[in-house]
Protein backbone atom coordinates (compact mmCIF):
# COMPACT_ATOMS: atom_id res chain seq x y z
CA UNK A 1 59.53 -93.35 60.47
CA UNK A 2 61.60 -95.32 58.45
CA UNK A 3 64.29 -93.03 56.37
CA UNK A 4 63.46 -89.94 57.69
CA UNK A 5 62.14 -88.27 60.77
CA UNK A 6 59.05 -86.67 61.93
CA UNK A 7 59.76 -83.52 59.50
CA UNK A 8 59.38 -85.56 56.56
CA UNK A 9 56.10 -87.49 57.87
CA UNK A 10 54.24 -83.66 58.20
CA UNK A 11 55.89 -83.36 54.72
CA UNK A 12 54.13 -85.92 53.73
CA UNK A 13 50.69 -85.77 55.19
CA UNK A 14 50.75 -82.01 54.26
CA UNK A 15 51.42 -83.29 50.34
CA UNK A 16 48.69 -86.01 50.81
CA UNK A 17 45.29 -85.05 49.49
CA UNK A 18 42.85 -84.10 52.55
CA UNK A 19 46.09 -84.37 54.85
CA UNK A 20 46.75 -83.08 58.10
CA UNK A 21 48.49 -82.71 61.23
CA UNK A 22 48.09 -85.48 63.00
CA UNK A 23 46.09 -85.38 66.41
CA UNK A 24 43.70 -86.79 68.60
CA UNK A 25 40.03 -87.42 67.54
CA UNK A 26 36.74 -89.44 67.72
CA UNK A 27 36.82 -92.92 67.37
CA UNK A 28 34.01 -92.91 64.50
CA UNK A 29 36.05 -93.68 61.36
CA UNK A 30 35.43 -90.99 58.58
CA UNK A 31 32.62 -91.55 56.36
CA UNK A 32 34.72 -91.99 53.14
CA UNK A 33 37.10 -94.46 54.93
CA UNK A 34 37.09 -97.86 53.38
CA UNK A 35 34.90 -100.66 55.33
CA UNK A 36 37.12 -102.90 57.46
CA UNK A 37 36.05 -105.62 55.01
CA UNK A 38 37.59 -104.45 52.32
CA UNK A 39 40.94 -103.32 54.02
CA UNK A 40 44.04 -105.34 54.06
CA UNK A 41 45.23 -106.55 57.87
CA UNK A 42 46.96 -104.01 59.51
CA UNK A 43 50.84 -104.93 60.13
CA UNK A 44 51.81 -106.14 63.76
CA UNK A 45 51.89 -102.90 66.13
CA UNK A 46 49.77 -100.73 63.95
CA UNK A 47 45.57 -100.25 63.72
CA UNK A 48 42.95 -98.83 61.07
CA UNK A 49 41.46 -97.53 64.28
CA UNK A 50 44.50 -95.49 65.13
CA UNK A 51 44.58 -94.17 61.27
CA UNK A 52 41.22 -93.38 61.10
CA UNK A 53 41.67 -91.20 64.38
CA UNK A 54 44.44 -89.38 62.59
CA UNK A 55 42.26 -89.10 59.58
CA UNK A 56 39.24 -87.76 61.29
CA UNK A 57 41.26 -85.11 62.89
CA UNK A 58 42.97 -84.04 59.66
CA UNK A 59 39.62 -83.54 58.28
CA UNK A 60 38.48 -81.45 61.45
CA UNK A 61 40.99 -78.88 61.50
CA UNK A 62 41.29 -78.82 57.55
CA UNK A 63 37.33 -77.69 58.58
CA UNK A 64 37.82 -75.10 60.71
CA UNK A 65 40.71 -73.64 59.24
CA UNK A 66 38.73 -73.33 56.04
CA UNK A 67 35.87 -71.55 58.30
CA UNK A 68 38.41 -68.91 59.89
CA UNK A 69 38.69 -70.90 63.34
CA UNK A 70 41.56 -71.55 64.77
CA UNK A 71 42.87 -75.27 63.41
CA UNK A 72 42.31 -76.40 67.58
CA UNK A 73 41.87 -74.61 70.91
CA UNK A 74 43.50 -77.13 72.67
CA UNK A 75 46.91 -78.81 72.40
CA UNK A 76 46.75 -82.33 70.57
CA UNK A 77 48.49 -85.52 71.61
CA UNK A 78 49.62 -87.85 69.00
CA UNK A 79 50.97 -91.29 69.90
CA UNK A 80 53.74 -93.11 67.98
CA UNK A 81 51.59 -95.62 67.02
CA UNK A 82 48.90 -93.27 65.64
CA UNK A 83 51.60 -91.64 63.61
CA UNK A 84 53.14 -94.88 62.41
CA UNK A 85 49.58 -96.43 61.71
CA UNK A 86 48.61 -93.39 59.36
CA UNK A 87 51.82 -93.03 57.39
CA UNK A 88 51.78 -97.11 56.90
CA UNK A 89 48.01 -97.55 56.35
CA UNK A 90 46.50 -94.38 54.85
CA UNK A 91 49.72 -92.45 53.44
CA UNK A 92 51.57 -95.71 52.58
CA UNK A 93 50.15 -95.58 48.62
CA UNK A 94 51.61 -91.49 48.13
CA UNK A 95 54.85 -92.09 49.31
CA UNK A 96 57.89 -91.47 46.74
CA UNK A 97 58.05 -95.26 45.10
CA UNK A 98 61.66 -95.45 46.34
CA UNK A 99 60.65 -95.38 49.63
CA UNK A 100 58.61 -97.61 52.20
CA UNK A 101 58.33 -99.25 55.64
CA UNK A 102 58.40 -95.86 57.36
CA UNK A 103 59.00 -95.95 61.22
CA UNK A 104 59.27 -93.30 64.33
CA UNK A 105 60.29 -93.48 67.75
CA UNK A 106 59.69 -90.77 70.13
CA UNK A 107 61.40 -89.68 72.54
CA UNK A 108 61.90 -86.58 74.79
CA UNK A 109 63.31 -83.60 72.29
CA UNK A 110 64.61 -86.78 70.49
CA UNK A 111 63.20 -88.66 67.21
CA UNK A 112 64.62 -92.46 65.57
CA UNK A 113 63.27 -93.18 62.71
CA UNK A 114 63.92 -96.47 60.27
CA UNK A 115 62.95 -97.13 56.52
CA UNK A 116 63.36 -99.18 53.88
CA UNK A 117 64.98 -96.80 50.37
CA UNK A 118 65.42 -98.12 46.80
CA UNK A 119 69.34 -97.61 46.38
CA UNK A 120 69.40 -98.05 42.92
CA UNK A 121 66.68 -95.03 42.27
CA UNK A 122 68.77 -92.86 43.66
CA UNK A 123 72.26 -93.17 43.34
CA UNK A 124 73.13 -92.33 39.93
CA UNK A 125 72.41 -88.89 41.32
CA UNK A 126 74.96 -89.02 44.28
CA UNK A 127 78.09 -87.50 44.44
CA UNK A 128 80.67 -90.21 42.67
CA UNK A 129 83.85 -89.24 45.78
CA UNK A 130 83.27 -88.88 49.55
CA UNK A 131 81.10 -91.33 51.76
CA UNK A 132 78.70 -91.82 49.00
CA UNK A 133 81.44 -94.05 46.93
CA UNK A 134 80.50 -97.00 49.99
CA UNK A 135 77.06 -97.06 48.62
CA UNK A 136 78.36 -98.25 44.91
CA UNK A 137 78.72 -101.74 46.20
CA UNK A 138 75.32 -101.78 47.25
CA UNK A 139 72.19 -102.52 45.85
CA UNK A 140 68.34 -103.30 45.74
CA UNK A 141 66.45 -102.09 48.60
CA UNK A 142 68.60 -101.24 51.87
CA UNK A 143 67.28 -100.38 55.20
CA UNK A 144 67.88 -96.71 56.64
CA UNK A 145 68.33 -95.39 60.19
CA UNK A 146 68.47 -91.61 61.35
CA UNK A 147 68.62 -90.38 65.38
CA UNK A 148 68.87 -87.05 65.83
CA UNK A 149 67.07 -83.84 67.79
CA UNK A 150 63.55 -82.39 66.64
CA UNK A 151 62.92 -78.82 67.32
CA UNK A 152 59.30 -77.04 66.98
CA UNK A 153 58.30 -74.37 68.21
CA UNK A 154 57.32 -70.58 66.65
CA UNK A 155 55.80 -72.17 63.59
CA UNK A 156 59.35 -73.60 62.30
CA UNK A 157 60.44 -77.06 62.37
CA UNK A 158 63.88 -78.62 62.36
CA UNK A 159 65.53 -82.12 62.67
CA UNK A 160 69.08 -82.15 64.31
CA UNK A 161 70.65 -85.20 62.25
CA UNK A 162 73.31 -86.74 65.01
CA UNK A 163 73.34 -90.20 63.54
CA UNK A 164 72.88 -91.52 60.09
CA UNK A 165 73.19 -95.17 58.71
CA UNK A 166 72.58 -96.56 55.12
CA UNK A 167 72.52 -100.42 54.68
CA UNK A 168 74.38 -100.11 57.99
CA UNK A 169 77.05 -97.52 57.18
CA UNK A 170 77.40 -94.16 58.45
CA UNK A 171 76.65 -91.51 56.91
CA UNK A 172 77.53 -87.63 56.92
CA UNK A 173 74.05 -85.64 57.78
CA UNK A 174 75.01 -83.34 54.65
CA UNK A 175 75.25 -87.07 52.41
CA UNK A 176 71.68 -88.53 54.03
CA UNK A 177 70.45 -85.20 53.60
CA UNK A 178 70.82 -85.27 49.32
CA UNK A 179 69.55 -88.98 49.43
CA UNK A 180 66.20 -88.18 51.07
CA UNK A 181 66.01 -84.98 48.86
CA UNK A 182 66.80 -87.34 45.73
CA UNK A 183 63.91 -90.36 47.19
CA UNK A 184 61.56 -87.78 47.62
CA UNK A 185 61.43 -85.55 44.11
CA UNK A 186 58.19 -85.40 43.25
CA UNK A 187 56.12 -82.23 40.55
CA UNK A 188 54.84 -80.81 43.63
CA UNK A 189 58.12 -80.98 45.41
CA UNK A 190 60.83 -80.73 42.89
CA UNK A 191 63.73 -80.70 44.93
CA UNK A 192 62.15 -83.05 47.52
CA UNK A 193 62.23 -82.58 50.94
CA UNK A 194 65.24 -80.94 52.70
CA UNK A 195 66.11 -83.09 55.70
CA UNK A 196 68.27 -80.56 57.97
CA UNK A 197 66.58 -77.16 56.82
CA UNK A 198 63.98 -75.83 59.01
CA UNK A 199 60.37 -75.89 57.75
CA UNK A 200 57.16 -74.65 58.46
CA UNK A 201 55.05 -76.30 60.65
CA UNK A 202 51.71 -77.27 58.97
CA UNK A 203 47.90 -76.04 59.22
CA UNK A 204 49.50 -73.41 62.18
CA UNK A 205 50.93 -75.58 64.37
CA UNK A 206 52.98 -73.31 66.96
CA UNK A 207 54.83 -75.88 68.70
CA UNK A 208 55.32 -79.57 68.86
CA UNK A 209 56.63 -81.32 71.91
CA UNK A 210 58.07 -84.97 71.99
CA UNK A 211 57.88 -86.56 74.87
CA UNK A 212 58.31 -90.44 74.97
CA UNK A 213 56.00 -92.10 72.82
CA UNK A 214 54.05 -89.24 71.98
CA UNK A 215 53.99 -85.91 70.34
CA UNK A 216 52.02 -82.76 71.72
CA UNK A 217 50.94 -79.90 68.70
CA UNK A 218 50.02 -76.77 69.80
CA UNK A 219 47.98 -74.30 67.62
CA UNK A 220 48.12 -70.36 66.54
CA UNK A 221 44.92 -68.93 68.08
CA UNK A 222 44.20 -66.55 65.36
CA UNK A 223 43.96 -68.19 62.04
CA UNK A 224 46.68 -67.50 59.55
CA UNK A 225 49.37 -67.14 62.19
């Protein structure tokens, strides 16, 4: 991602409208997707293919949820670039306006992710002493970078912030974790999203593995658990 790690992209696609977790899936695009024609090129790295998977797969366990099935019998593999291609291309219009360029790495039990945040959106509402006072010389859009642990498994979510960087300065977790709350505000999500509590794991996800370059979801067998 860009500012902040995978728990805020299943934030996001969960906030979307007909989002999902993401997952593998036929390569038919879905029947409401724009035609290539009339899409934008897709940034170096990143596909409308690889959205359109994501996409299609949202839609299918959004389906069977809806039906009482289970979301998926099997475990689902995600690839970075599926990930990345679907927040960029298909989530890139809903994202909080101070935010953009959203970017993940994965790695085993271990998530980077980079961004792009709107300083000047956001820092009135920081904390005027502490870390955040090196921020006050800064302005315009500044790039973001966050390593750290991901933990998922029984249902629950959480990111393990180790390192944090704003414009290239580092950052306390605790002082990241009120910027990303502050980019993200939203009516749906008035607080925004809470980058070191855990969270719930969308459309009954059990578990979600990284593994280098790729993320594996694993799914409750009975619906609603």
């Amino acid at each position: 991602m860009s500012l902040v790690p995978l728990g805020l992209a299943l934030w996001l696609v969960q906030s979307a409208p007909r989002a999902g977790a993401p997952a593998s899936a036929p390569r038919t695009a879905p029947a409401t997707a724009p035609t290539t024609a009339a899409r934008p090129k897709a940034p170096e790295g990143l596909s409308w293919e690889d959205s359109d998977q994501v996409a299609e797969t949202v839609a299918r366990l959004e389906r069977r949820l809806k039906a009482g099935k289970p979301a998926s019998r099997e475990p689902i593999t995600v690839s970075e670039r599926q990930v990345n291609s679907y927040v960029t291309l298909a989530l890139g219009s809903k994202l909080p306006p101070s935010v953009s360029g959203l970017s993940f790495r994965f790695e085993p039990e271990r998530l980077a992710a980079t961004g792009m945040l709107d300083l000047d959106a956001v820092r009135d509402k920081l904390p005027k002493t502490g870390a955040s006072t090196l921020l006050s010389f800064l302005g315009g859009t500044v790039p973001v970078a966050v390593k750290g642990r991901f933990q998922g498994a029984s249902g629950q979510g959480q990111v393990v912030v180790e390192e944090a960087a704003v414009a290239g300065i580092s950052l306390p977790p605790a002082m990241l974790s009120q910027i990303v709350a502050q980019a993200t505000r939203s009516s749906k999500k008035p607080a925004g999203f809470d980058l070191l509590a855990p969270f719930p794991l969308p459309w009954t996800a059990r578990s979600v593995r990284l593994e280098a370059g790729r993320a594996i979801v694993e799914f409750a067998q009975e619906p609603g658990r």
